[in-house]
PDB file of N, CA and C in Angstrom:
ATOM      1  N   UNK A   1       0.848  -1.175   0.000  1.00  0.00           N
ATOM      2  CA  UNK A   1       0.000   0.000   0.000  1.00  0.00           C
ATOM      3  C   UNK A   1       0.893   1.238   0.000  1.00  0.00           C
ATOM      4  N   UNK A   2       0.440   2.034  -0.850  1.00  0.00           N
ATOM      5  CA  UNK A   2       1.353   3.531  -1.256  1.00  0.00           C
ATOM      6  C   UNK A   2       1.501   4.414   0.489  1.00  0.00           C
ATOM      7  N   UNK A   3       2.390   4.934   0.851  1.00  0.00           N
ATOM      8  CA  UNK A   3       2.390   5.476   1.963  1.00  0.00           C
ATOM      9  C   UNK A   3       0.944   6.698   2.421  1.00  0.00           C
ATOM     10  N   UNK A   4       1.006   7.464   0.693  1.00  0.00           N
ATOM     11  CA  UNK A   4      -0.255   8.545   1.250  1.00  0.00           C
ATOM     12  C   UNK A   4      -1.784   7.909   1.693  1.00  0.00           C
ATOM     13  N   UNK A   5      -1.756   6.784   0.669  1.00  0.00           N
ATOM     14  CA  UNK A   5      -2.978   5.738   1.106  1.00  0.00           C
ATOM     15  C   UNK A   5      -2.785   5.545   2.512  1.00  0.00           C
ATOM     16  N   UNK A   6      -1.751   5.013   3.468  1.00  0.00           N
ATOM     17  CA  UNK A   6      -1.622   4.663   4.269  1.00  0.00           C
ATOM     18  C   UNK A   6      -2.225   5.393   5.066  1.00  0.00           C
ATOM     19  N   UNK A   7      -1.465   6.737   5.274  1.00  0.00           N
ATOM     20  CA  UNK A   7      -1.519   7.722   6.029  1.00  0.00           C
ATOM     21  C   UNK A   7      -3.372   8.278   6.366  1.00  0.00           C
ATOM     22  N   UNK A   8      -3.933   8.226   5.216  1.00  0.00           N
ATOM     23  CA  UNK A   8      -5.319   8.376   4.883  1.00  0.00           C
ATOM     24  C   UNK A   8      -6.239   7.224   5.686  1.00  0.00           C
ATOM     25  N   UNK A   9      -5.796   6.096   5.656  1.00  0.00           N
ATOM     26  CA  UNK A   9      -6.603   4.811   5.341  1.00  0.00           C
ATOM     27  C   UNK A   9      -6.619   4.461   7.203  1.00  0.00           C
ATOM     28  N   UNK A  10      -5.000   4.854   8.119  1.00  0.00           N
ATOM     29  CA  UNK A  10      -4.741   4.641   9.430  1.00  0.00           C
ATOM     30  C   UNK A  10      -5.819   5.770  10.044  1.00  0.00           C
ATOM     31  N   UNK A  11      -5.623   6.825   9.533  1.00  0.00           N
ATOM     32  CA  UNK A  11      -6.230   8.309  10.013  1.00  0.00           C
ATOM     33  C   UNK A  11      -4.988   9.109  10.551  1.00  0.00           C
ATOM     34  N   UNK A  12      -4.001   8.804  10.580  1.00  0.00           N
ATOM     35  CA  UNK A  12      -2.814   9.563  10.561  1.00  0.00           C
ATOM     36  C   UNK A  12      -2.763  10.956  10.062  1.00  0.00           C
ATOM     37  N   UNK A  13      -3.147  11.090   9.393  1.00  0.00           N
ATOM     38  CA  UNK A  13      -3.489  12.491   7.850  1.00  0.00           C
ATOM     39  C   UNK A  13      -4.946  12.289   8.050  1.00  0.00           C
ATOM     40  N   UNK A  14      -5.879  13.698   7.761  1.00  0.00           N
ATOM     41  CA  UNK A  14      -7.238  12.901   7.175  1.00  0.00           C
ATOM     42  C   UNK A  14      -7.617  12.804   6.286  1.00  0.00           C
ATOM     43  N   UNK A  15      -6.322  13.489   5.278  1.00  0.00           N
ATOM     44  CA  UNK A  15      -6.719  13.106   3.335  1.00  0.00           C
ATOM     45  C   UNK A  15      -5.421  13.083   2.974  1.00  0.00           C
ATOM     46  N   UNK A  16      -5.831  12.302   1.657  1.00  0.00           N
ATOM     47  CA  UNK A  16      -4.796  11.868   1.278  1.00  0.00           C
ATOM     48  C   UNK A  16      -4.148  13.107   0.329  1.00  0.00           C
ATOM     49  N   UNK A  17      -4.447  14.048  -0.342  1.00  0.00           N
ATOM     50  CA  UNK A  17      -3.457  14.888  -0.540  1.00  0.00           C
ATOM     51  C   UNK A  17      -3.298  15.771   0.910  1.00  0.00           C
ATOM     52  N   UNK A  18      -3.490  16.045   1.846  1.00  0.00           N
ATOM     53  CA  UNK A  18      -2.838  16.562   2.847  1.00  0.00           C
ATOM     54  C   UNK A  18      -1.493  15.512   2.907  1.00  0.00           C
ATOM     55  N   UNK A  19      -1.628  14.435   3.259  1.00  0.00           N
ATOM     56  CA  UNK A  19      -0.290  13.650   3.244  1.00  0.00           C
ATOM     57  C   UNK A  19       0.484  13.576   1.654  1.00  0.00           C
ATOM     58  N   UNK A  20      -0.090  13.701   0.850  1.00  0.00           N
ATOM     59  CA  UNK A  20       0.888  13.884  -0.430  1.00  0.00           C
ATOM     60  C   UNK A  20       1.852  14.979  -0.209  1.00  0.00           C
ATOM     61  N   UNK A  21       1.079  15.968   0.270  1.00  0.00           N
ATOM     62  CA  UNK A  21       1.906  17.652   0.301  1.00  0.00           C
ATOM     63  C   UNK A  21       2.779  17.556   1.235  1.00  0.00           C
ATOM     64  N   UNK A  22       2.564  16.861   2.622  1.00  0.00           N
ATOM     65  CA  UNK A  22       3.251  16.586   3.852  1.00  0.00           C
ATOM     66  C   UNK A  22       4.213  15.871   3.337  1.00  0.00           C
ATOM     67  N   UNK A  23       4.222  14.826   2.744  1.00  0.00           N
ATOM     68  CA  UNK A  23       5.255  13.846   2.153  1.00  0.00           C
ATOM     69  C   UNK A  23       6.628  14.489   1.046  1.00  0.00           C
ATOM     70  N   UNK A  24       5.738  15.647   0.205  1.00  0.00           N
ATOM     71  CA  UNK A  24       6.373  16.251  -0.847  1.00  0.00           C
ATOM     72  C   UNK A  24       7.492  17.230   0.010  1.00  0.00           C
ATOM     73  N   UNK A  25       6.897  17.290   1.175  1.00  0.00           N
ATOM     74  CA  UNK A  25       7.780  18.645   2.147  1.00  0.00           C
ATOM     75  C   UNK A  25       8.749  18.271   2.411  1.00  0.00           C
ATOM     76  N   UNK A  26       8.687  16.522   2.866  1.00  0.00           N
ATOM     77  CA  UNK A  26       9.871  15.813   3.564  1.00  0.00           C
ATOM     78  C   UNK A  26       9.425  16.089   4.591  1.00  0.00           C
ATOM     79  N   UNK A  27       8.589  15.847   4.884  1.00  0.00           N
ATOM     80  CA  UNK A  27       8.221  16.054   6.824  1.00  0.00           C
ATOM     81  C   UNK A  27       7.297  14.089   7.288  1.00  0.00           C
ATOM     82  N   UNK A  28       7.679  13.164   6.206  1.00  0.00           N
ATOM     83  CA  UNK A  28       7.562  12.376   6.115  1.00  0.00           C
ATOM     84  C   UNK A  28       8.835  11.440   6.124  1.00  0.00           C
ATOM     85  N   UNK A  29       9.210  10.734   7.570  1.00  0.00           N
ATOM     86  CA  UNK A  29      10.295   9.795   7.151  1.00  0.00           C
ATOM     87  C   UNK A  29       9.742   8.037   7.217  1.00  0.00           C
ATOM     88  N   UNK A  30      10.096   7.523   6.235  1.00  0.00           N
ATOM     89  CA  UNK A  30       9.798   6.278   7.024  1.00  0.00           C
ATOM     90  C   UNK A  30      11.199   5.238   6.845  1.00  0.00           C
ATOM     91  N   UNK A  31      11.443   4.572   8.142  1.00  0.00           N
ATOM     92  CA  UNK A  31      12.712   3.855   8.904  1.00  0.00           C
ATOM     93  C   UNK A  31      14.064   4.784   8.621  1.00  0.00           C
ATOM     94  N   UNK A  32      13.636   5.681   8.436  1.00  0.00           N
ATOM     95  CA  UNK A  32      14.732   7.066   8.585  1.00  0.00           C
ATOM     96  C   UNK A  32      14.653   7.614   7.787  1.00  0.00           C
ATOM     97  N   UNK A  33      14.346   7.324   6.170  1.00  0.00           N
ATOM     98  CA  UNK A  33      14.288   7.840   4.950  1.00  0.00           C
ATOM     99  C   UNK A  33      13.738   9.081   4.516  1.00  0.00           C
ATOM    100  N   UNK A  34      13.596  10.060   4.301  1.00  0.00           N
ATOM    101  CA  UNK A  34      12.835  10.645   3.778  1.00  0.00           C
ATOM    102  C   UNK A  34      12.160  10.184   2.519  1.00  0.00           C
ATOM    103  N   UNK A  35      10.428  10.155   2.715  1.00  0.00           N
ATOM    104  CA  UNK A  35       9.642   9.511   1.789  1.00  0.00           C
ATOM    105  C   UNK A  35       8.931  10.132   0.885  1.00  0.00           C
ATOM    106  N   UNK A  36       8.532   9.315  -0.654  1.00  0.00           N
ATOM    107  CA  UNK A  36       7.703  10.188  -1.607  1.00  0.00           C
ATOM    108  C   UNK A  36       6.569   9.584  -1.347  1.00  0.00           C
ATOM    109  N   UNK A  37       5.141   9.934  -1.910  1.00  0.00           N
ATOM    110  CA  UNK A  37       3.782   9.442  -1.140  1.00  0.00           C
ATOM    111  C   UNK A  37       4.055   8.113  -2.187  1.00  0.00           C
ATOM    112  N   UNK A  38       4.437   7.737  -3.259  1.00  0.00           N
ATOM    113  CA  UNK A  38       4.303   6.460  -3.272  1.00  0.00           C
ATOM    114  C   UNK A  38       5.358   5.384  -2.724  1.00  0.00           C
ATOM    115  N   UNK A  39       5.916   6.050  -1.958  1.00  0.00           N
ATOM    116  CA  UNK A  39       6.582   4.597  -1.185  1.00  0.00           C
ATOM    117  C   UNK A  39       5.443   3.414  -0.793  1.00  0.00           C
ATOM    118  N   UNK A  40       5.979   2.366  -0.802  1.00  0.00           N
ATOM    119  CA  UNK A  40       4.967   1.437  -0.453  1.00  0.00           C
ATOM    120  C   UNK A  40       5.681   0.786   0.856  1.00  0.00           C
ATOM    121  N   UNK A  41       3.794   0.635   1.875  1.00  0.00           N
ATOM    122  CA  UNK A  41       4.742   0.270   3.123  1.00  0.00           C
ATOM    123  C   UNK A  41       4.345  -1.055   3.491  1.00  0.00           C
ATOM    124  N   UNK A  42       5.328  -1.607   4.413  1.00  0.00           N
ATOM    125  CA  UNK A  42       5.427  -3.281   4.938  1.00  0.00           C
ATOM    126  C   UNK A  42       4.696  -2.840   6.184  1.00  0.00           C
ATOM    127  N   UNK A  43       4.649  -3.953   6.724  1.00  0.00           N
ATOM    128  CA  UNK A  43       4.378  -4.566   8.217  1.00  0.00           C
ATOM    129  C   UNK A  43       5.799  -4.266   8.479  1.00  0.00           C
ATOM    130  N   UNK A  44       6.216  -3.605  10.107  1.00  0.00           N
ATOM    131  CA  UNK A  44       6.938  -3.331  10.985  1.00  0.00           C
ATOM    132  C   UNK A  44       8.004  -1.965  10.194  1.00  0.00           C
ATOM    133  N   UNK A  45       7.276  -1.382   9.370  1.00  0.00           N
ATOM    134  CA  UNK A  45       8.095  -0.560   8.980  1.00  0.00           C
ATOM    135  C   UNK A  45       7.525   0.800  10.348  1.00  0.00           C
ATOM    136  N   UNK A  46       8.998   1.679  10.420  1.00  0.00           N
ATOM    137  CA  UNK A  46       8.812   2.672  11.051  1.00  0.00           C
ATOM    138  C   UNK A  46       8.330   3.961  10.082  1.00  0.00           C
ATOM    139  N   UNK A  47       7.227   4.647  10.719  1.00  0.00           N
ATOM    140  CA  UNK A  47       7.197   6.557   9.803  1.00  0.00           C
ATOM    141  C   UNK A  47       6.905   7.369  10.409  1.00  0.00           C
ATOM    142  N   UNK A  48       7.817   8.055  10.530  1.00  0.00           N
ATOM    143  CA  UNK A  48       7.866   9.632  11.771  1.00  0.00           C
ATOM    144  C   UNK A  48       7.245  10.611  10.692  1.00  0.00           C
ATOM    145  N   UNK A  49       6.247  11.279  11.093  1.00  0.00           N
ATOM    146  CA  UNK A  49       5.483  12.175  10.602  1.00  0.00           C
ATOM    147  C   UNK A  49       5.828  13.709  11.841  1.00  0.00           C
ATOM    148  N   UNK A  50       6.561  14.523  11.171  1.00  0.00           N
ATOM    149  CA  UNK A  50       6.457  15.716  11.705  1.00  0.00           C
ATOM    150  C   UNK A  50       5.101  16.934  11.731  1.00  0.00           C
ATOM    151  N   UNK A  51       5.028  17.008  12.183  1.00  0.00           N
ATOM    152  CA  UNK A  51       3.677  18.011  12.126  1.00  0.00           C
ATOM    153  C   UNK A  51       4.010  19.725  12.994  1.00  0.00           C
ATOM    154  N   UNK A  52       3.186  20.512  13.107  1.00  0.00           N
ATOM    155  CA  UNK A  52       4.132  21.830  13.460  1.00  0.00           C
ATOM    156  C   UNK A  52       4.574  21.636  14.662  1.00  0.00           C
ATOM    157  N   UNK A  53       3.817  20.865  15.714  1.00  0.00           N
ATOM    158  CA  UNK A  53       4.326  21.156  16.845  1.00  0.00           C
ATOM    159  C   UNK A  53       4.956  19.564  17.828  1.00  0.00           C
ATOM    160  N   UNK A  54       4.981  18.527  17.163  1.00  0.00           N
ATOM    161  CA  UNK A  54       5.618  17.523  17.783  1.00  0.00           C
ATOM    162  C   UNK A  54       6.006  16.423  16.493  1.00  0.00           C
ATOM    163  N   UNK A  55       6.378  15.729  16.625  1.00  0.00           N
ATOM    164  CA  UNK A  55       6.745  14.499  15.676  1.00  0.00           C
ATOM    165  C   UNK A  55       6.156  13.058  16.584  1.00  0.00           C
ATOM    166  N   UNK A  56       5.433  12.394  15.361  1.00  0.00           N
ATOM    167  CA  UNK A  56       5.042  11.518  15.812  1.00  0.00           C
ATOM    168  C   UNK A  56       5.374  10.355  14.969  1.00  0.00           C
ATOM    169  N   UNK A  57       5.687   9.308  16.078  1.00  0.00           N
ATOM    170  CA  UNK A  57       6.547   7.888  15.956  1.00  0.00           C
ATOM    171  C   UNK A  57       5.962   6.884  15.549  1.00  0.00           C
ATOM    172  N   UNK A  58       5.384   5.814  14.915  1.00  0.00           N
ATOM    173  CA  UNK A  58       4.674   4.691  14.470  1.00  0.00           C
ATOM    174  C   UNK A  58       4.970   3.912  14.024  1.00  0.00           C
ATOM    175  N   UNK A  59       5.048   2.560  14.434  1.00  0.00           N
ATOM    176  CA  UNK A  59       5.461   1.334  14.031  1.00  0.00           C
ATOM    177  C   UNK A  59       3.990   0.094  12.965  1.00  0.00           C
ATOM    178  N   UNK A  60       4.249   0.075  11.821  1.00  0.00           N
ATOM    179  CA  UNK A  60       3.276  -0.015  11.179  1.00  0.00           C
ATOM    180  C   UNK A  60       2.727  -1.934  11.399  1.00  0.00           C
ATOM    181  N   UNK A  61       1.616  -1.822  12.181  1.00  0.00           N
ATOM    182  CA  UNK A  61       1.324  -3.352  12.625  1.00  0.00           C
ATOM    183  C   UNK A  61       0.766  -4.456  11.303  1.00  0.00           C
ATOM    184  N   UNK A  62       0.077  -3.423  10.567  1.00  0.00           N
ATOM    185  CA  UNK A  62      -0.730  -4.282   9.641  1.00  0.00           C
ATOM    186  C   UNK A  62      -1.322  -3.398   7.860  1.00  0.00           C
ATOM    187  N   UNK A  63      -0.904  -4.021   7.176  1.00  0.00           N
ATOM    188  CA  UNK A  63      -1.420  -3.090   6.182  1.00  0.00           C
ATOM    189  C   UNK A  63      -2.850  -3.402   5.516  1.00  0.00           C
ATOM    190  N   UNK A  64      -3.379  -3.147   5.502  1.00  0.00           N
ATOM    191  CA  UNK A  64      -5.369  -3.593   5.249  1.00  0.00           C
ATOM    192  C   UNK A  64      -5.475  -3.734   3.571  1.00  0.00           C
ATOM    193  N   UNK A  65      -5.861  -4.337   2.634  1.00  0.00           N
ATOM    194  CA  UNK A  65      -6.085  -4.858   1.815  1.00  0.00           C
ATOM    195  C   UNK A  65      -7.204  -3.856   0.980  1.00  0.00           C
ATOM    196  N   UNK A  66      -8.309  -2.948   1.963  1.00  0.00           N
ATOM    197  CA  UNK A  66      -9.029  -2.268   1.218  1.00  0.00           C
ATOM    198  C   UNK A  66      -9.534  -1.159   2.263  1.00  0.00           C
ATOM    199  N   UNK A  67     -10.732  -0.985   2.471  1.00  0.00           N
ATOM    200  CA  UNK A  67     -11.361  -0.028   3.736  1.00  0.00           C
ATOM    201  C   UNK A  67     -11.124  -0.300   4.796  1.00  0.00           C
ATOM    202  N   UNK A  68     -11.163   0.478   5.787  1.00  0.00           N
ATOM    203  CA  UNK A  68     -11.251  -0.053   6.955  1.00  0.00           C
ATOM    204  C   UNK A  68     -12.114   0.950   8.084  1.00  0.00           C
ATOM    205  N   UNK A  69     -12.470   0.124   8.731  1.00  0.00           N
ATOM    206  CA  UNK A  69     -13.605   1.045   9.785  1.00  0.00           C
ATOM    207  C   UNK A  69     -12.674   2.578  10.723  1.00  0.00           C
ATOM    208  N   UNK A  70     -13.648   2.752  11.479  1.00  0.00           N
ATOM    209  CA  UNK A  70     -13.014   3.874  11.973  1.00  0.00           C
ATOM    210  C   UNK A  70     -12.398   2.986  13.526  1.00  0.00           C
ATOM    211  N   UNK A  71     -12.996   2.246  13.730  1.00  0.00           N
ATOM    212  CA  UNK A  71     -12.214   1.405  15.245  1.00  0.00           C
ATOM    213  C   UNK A  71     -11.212   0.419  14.986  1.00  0.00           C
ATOM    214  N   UNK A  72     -11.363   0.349  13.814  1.00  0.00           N
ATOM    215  CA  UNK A  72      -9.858  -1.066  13.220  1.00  0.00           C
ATOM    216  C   UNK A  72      -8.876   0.311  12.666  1.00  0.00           C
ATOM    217  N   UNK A  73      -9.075   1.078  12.631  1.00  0.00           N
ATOM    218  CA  UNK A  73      -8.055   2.293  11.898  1.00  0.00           C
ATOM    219  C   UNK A  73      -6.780   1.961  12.862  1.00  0.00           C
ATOM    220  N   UNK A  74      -7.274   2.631  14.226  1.00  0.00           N
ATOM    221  CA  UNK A  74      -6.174   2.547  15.311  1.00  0.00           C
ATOM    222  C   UNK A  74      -5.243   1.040  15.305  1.00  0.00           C
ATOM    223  N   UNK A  75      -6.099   0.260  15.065  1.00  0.00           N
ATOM    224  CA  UNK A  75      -4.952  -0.883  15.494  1.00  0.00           C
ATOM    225  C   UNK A  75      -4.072  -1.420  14.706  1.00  0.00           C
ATOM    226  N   UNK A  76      -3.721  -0.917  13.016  1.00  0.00           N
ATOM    227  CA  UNK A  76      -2.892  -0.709  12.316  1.00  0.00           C
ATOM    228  C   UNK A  76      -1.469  -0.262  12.498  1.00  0.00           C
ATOM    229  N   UNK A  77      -1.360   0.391  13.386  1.00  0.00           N
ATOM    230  CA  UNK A  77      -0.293   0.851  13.690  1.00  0.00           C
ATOM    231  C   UNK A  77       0.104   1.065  15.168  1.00  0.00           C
ATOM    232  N   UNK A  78       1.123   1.004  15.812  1.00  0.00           N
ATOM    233  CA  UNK A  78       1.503   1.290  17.450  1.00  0.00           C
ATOM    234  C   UNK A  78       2.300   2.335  17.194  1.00  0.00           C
ATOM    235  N   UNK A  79       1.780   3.253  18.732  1.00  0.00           N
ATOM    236  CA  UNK A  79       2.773   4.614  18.772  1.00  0.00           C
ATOM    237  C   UNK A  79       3.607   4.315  19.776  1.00  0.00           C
ATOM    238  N   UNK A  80       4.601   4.756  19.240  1.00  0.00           N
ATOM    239  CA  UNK A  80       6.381   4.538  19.907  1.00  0.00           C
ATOM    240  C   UNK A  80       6.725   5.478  20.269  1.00  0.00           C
TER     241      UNK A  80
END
């Protein structure tokens, strides 16, 4: 799954061009990298998302195949 999908699909971002633009900034790393929105992500990959006022840490648990509810969103990913 493409990272901006990701970002959209966890609720991380709440659209997916907000995370395209976030991604295009480089305020998107994932396992240290700086990322383009189509990186595609694994299970146990790390992506630090900077935002204005903290950076936030996530270890990616599961990648979902299509939709996903708003209470399975959270358990996609663990915050570190």
């Amino acid at each position: 799954m493409r990272l901006d999908k990701f970002l959209k699909v966890s609720r991380l971002i709440k659209r997916r061009t907000v995370a395209n633009e976030v991604s295009d900034m480089g305020r998107v790393l994932v396992n240290g990298n700086s990322a383009k929105p189509a990186k595609q992500i694994k299970e146990n990959d790390i992506i630090e998302i900077e935002y204005a006022t903290r950076i936030l840490k996530v270890k990616v648990l599961k990648v979902p195949q299509g939709a996903v509810s708003v209470q399975e969103a959270s358990t996609l990913y663990l915050e570190l």
